[in-house]
PDB file of N, CA and C in Angstrom:
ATOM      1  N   UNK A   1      12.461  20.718  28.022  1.00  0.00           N
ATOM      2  CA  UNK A   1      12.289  19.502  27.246  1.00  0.00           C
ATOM      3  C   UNK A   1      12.096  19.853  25.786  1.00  0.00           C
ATOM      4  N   UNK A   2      12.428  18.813  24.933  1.00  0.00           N
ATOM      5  CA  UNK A   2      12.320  18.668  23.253  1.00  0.00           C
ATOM      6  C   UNK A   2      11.055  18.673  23.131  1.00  0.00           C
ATOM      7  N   UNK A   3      10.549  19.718  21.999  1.00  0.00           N
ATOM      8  CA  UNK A   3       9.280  19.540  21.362  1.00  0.00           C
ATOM      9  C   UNK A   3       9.557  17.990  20.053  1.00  0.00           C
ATOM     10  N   UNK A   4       8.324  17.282  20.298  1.00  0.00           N
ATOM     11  CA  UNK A   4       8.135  16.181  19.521  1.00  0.00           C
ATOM     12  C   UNK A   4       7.548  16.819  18.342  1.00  0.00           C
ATOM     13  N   UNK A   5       8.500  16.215  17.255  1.00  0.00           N
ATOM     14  CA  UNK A   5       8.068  16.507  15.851  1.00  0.00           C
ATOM     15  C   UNK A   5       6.769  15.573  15.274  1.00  0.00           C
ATOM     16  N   UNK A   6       5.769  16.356  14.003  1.00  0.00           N
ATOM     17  CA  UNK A   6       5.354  15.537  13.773  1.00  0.00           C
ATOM     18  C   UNK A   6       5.339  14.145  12.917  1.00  0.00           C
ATOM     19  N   UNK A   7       7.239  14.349  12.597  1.00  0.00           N
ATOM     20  CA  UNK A   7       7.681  13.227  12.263  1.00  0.00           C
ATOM     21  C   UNK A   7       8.311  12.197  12.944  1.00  0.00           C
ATOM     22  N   UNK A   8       8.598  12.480  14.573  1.00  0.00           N
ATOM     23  CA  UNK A   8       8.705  11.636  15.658  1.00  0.00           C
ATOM     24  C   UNK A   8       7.505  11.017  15.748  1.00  0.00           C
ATOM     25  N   UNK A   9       6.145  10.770  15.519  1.00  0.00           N
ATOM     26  CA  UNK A   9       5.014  10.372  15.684  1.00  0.00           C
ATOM     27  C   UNK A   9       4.832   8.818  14.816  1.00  0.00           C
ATOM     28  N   UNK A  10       4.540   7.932  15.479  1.00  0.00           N
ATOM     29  CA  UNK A  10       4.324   6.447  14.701  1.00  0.00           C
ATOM     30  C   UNK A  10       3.159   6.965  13.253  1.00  0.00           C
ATOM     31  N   UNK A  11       2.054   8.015  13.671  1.00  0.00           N
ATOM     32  CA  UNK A  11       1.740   8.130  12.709  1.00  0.00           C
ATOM     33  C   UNK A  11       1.584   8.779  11.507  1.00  0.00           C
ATOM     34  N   UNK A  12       3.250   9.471  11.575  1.00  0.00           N
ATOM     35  CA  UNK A  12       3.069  10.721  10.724  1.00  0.00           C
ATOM     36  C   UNK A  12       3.218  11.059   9.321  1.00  0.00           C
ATOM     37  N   UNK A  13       3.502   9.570   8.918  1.00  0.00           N
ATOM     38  CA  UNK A  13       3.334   9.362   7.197  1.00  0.00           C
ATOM     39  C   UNK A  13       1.931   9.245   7.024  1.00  0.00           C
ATOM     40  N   UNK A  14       1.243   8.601   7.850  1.00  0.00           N
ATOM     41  CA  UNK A  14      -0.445   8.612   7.507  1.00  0.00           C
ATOM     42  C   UNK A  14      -0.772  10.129   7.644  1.00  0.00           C
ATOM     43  N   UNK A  15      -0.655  10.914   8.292  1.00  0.00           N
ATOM     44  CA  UNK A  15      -0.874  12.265   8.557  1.00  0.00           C
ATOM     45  C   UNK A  15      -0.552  13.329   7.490  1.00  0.00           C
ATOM     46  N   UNK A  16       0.799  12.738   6.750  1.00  0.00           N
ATOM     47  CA  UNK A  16       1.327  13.802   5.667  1.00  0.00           C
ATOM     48  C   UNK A  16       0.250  12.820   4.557  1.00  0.00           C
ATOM     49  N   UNK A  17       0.025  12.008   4.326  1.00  0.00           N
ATOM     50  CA  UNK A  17      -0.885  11.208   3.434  1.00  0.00           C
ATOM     51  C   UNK A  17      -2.467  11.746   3.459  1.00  0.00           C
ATOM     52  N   UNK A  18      -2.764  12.040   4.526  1.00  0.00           N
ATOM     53  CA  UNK A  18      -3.833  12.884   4.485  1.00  0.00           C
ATOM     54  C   UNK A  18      -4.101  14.204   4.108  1.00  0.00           C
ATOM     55  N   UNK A  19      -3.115  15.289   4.876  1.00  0.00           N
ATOM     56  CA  UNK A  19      -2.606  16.165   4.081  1.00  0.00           C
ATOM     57  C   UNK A  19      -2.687  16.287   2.886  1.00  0.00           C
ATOM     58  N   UNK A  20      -1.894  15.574   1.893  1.00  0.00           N
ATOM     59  CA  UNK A  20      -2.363  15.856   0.934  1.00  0.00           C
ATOM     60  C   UNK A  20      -3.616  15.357  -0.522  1.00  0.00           C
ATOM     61  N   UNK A  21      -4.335  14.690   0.846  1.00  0.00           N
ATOM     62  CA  UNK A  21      -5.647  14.086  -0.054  1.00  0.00           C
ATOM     63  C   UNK A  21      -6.776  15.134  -0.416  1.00  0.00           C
ATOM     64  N   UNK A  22      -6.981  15.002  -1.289  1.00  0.00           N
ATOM     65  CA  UNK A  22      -8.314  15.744  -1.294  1.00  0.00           C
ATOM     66  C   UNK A  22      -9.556  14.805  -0.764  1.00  0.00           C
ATOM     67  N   UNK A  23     -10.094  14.398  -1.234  1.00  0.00           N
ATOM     68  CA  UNK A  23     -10.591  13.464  -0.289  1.00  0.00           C
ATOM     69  C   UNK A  23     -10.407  11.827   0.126  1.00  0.00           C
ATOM     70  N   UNK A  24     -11.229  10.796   0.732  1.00  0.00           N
ATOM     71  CA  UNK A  24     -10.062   9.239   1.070  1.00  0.00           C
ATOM     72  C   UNK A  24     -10.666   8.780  -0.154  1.00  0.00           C
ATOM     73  N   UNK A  25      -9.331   7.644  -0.588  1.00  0.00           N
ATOM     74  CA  UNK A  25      -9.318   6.858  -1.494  1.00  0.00           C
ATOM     75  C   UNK A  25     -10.163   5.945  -1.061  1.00  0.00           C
ATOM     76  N   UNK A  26     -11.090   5.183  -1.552  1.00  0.00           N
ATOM     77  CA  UNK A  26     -11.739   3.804  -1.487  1.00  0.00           C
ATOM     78  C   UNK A  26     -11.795   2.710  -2.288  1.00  0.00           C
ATOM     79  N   UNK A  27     -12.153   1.674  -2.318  1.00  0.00           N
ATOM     80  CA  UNK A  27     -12.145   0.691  -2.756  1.00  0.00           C
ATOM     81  C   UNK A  27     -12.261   1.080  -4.208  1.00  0.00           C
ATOM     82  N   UNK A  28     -13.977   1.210  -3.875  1.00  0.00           N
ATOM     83  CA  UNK A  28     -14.754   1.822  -5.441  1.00  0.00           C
ATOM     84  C   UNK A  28     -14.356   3.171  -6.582  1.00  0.00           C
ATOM     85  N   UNK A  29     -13.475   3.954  -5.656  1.00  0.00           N
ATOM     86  CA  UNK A  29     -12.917   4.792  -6.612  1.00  0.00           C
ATOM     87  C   UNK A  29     -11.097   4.151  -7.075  1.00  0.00           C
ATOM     88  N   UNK A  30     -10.680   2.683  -6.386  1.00  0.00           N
ATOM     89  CA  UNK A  30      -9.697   2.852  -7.187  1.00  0.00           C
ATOM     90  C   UNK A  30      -9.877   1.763  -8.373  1.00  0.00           C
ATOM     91  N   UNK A  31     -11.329   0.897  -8.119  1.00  0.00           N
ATOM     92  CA  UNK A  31     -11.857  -0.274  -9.456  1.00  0.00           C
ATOM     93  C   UNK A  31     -12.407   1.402 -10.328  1.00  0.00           C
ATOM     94  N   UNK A  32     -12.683   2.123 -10.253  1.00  0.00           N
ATOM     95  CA  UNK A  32     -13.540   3.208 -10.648  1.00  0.00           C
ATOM     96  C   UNK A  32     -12.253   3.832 -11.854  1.00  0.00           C
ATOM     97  N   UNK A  33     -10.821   3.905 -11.102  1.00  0.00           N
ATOM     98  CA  UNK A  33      -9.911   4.650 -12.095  1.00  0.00           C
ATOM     99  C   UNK A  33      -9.111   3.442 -13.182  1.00  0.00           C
ATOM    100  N   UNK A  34      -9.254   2.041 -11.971  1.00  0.00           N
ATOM    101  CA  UNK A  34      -8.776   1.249 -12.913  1.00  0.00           C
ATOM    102  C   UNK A  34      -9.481   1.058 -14.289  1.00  0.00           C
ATOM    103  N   UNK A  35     -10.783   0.962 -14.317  1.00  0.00           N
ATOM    104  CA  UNK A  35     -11.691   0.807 -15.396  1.00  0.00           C
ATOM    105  C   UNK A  35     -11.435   1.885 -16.453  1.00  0.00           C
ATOM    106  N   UNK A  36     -11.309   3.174 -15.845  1.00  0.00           N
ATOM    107  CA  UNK A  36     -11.145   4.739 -16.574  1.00  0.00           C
ATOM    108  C   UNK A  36      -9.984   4.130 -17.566  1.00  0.00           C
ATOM    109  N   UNK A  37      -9.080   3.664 -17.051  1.00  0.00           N
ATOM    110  CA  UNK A  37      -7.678   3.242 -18.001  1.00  0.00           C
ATOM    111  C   UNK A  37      -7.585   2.008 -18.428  1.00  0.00           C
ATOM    112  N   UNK A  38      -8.900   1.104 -18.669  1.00  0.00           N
ATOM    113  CA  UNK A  38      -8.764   0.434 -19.628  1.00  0.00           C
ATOM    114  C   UNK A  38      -8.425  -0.851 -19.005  1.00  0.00           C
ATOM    115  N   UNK A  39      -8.496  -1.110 -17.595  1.00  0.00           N
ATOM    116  CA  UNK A  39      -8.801  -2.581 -17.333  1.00  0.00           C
ATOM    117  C   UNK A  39      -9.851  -3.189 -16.773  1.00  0.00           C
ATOM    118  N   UNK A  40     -10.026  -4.217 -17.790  1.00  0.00           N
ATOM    119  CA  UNK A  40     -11.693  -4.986 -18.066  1.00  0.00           C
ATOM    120  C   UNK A  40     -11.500  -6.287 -17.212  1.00  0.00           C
ATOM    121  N   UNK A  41     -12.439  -6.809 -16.883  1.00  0.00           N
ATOM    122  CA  UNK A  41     -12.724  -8.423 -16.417  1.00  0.00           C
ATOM    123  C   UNK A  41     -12.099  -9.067 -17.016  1.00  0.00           C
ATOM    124  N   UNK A  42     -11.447 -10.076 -16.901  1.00  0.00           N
ATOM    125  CA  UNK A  42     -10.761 -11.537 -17.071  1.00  0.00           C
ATOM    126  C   UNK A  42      -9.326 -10.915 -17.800  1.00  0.00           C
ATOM    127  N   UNK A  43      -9.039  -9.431 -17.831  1.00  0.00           N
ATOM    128  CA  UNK A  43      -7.777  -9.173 -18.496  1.00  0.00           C
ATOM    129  C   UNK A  43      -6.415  -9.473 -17.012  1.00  0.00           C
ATOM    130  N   UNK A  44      -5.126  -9.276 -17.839  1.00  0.00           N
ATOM    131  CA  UNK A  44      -4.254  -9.556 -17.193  1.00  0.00           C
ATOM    132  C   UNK A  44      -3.491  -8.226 -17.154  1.00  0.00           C
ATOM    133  N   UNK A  45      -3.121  -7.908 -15.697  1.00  0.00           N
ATOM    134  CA  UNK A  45      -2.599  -6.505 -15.493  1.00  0.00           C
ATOM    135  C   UNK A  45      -1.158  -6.454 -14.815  1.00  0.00           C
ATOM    136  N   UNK A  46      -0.109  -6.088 -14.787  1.00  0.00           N
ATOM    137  CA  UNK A  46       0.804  -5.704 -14.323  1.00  0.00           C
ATOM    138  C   UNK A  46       0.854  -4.839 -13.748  1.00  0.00           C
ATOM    139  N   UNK A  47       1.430  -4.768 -12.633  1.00  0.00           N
ATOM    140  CA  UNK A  47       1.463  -3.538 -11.330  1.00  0.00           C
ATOM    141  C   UNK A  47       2.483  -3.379 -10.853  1.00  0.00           C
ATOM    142  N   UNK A  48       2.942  -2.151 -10.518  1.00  0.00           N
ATOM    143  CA  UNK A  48       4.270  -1.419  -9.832  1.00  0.00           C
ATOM    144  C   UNK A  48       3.987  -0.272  -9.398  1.00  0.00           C
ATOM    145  N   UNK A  49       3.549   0.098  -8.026  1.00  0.00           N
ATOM    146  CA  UNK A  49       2.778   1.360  -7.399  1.00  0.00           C
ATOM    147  C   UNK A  49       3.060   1.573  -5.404  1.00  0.00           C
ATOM    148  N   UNK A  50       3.195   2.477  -5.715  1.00  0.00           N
ATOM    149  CA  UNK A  50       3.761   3.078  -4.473  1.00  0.00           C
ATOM    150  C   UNK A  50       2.512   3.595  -3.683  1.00  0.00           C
ATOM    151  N   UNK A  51       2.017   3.032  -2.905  1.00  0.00           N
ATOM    152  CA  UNK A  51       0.776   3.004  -2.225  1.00  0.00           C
ATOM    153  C   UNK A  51       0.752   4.846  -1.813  1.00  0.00           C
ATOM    154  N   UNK A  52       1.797   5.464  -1.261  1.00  0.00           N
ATOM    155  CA  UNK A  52       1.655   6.886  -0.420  1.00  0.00           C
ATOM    156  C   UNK A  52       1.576   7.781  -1.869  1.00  0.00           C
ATOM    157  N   UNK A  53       1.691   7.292  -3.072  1.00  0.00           N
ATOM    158  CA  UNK A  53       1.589   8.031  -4.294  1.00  0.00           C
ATOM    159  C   UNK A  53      -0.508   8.213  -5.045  1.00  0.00           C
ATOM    160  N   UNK A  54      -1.192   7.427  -4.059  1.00  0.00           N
ATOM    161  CA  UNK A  54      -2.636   6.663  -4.616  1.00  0.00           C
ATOM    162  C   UNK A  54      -3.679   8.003  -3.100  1.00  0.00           C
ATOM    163  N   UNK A  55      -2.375   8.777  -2.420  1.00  0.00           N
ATOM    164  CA  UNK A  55      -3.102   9.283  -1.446  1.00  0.00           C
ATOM    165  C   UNK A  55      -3.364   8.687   0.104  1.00  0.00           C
ATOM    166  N   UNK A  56      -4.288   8.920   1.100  1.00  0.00           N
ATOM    167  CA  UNK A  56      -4.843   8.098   2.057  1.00  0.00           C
ATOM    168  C   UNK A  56      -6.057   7.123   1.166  1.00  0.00           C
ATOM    169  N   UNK A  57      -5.248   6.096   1.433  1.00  0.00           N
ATOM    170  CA  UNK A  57      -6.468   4.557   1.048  1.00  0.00           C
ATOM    171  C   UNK A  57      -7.446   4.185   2.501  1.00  0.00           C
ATOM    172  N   UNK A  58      -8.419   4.154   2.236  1.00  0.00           N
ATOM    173  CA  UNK A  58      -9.262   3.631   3.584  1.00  0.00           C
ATOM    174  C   UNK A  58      -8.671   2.112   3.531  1.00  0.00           C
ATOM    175  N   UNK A  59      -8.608   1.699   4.239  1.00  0.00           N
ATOM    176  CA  UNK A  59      -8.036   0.400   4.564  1.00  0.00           C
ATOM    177  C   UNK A  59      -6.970   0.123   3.930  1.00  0.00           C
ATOM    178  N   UNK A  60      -6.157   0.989   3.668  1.00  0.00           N
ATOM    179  CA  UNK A  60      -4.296   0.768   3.092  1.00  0.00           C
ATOM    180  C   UNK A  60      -4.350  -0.339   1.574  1.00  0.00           C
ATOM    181  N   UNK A  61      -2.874  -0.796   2.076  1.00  0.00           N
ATOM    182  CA  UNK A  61      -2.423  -1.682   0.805  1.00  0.00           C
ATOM    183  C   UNK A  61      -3.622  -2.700   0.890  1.00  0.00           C
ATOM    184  N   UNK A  62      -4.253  -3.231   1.818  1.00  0.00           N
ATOM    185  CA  UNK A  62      -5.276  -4.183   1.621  1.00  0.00           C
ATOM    186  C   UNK A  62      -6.775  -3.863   0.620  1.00  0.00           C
ATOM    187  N   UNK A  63      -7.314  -2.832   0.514  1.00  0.00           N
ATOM    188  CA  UNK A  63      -8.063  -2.253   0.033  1.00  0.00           C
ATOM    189  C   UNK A  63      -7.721  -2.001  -1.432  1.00  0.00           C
ATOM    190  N   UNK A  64      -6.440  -1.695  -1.892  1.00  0.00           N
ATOM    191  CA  UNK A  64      -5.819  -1.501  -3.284  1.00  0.00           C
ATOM    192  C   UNK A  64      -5.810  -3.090  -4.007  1.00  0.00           C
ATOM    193  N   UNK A  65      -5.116  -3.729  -3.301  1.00  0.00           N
ATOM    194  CA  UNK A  65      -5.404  -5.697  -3.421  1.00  0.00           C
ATOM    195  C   UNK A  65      -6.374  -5.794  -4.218  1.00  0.00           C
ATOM    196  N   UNK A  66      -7.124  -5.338  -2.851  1.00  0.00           N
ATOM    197  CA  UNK A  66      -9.076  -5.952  -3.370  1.00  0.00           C
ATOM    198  C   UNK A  66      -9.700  -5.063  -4.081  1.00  0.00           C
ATOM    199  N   UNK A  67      -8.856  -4.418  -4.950  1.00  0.00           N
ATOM    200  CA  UNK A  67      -9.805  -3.383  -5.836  1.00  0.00           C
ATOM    201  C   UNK A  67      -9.325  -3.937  -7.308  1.00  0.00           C
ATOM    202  N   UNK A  68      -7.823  -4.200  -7.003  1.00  0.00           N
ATOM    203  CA  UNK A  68      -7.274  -4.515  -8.369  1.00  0.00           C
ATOM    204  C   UNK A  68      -7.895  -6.118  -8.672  1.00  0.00           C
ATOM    205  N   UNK A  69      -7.870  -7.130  -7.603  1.00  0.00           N
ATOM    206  CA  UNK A  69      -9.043  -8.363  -7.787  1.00  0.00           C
ATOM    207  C   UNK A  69     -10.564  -8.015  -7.923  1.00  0.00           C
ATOM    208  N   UNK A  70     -10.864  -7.114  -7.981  1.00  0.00           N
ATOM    209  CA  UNK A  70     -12.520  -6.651  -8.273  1.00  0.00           C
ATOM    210  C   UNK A  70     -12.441  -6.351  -9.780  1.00  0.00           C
ATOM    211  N   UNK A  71     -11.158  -5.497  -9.802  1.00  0.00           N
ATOM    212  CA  UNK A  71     -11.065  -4.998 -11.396  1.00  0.00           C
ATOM    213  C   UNK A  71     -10.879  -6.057 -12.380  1.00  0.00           C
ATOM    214  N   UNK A  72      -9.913  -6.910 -11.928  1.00  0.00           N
ATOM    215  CA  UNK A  72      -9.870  -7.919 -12.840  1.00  0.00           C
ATOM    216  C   UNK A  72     -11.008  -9.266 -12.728  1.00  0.00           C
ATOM    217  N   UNK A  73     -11.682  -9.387 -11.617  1.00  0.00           N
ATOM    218  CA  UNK A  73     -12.807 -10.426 -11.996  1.00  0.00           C
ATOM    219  C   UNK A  73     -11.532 -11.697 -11.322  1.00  0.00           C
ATOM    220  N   UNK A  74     -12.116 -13.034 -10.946  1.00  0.00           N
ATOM    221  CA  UNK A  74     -11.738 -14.087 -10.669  1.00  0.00           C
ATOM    222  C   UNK A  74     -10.958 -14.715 -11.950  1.00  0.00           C
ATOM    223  N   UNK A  75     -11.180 -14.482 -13.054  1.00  0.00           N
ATOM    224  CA  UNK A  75     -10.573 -14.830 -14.550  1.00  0.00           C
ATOM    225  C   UNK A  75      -9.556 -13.982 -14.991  1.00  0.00           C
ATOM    226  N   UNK A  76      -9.196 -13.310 -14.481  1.00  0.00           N
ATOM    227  CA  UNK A  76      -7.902 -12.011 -14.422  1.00  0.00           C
ATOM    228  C   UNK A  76      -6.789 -12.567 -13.965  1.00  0.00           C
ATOM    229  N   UNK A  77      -5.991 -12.019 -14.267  1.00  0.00           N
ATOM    230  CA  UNK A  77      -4.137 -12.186 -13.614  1.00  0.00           C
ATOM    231  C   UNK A  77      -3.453 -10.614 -13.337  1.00  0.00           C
ATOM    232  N   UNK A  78      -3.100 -10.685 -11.948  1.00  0.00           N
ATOM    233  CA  UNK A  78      -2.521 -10.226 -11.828  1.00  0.00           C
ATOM    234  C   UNK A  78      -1.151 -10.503 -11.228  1.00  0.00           C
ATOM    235  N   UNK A  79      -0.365  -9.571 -11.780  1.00  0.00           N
ATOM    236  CA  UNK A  79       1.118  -9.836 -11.718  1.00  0.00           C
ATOM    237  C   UNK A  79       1.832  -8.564 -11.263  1.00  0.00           C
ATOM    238  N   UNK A  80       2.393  -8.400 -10.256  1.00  0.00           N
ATOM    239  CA  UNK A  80       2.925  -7.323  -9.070  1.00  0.00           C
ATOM    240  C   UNK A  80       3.946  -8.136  -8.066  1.00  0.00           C
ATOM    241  N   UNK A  81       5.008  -7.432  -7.578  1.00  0.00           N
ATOM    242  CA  UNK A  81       6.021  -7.414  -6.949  1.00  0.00           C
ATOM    243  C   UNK A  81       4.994  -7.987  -5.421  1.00  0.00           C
ATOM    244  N   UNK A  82       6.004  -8.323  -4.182  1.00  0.00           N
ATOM    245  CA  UNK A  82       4.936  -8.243  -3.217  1.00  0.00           C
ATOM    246  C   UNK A  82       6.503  -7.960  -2.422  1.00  0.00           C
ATOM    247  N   UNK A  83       6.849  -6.926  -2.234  1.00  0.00           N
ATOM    248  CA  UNK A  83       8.206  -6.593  -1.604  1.00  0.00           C
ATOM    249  C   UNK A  83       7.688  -6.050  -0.161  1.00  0.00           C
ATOM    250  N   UNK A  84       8.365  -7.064   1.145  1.00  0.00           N
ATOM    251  CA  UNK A  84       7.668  -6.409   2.549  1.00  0.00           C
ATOM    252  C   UNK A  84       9.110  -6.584   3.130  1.00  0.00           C
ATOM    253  N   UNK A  85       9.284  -5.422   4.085  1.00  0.00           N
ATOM    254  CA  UNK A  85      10.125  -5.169   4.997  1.00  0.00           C
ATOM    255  C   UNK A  85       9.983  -5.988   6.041  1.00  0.00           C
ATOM    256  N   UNK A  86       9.060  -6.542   6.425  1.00  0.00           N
ATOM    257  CA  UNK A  86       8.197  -7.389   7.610  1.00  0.00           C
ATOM    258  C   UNK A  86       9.106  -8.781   7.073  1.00  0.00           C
ATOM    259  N   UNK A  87       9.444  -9.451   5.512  1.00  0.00           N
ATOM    260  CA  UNK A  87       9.501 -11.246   5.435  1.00  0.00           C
ATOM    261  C   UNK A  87      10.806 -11.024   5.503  1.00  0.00           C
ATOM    262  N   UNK A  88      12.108 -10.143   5.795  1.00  0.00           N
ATOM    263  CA  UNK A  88      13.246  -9.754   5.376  1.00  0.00           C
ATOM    264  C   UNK A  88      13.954 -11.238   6.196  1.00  0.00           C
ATOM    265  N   UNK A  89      15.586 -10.952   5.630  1.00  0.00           N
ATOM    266  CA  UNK A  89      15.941 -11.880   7.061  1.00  0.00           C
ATOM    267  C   UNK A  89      16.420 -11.423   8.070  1.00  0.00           C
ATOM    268  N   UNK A  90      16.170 -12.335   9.274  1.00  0.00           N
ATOM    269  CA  UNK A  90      15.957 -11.290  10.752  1.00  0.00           C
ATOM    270  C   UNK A  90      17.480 -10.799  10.911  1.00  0.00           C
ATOM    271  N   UNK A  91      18.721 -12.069  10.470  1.00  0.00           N
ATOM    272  CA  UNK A  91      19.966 -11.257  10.954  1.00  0.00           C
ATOM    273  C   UNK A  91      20.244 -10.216  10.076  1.00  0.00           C
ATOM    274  N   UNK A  92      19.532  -9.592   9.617  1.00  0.00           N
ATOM    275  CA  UNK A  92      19.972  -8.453   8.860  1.00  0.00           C
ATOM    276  C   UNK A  92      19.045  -7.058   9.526  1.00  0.00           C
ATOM    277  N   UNK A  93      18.276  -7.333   9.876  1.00  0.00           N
ATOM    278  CA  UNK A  93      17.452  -5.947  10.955  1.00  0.00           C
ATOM    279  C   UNK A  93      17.812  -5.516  11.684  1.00  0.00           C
ATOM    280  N   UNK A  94      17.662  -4.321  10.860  1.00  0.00           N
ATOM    281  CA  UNK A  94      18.432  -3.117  11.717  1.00  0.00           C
ATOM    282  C   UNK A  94      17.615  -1.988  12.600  1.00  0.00           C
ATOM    283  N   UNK A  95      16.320  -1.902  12.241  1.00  0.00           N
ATOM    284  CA  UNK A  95      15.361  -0.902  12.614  1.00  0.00           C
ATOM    285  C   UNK A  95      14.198  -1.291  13.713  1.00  0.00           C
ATOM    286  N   UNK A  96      13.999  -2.176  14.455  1.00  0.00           N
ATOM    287  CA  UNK A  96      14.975  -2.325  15.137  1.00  0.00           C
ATOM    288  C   UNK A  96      16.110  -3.628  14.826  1.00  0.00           C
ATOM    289  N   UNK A  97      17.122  -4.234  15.479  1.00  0.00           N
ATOM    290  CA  UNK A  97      17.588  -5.459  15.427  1.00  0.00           C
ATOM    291  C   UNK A  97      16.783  -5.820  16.275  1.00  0.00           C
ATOM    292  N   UNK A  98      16.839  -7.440  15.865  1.00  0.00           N
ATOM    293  CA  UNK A  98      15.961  -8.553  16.938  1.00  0.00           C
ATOM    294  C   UNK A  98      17.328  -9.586  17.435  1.00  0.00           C
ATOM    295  N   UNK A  99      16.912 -10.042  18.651  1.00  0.00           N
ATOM    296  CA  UNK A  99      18.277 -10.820  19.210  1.00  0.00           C
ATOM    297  C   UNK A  99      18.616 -12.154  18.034  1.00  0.00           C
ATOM    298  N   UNK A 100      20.223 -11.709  18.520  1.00  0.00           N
ATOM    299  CA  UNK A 100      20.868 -13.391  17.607  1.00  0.00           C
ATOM    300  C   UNK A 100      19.856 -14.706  18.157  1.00  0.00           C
ATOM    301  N   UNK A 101      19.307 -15.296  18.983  1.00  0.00           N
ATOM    302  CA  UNK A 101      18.459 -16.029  18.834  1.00  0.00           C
ATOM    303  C   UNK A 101      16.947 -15.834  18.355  1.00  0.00           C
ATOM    304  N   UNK A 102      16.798 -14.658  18.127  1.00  0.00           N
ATOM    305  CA  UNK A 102      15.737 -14.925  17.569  1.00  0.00           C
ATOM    306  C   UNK A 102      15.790 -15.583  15.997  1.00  0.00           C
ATOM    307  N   UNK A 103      16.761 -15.225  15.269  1.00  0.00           N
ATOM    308  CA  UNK A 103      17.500 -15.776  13.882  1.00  0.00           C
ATOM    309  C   UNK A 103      16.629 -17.398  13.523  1.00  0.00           C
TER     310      UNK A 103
END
């Protein structure tokens, strides 16, 4: 039999993401770097960021969200792409396809 790679594994982008963390990203250290570079309460920020580039995040893209709404305060704007493979349209899925009725 085939040895399973550890890129056959559902979780092996989290695994190479760990790899190369030094230690996990959290909430408080990513309001912690946002502040380092200069974004304050009620300012307005633009975002374009590749989550597997920020390291292992404890609680993923959700945790980055709620850091960049911590950073900016309820009086802030933020303005970022929200691009998901998940809202696509279904007759076009390929990874897997889903049946013509599901469409």
């Amino acid at each position: 039999s085939e040895a399973v790679s550890a890129t056959d594994e559902p979780w092996a982008g989290e695994a190479a993401a760990i790899a190369r963390t030094d230690a996990p990203v959290t909430r408080a250290a990513v309001v912690g770097a946002l502040r380092a570079v200069g974004v304050q309460p009620a300012g307005l920020i633009i975002v374009h960021s590749s989550l597997s580039r920020l390291g292992w995040v404890v609680g993923g893209a959700h945790t980055v969200v709620s850091a960049l709404a911590e950073a900016v305060t309820p009086d802030g704007t933020i303005v970022m792409p929200s691009l998901s493979s998940n809202l696509g349209e279904p007759s076009r899925w390929e990874a897997p396809p889903v049946p013509a009725s599901w469409w």
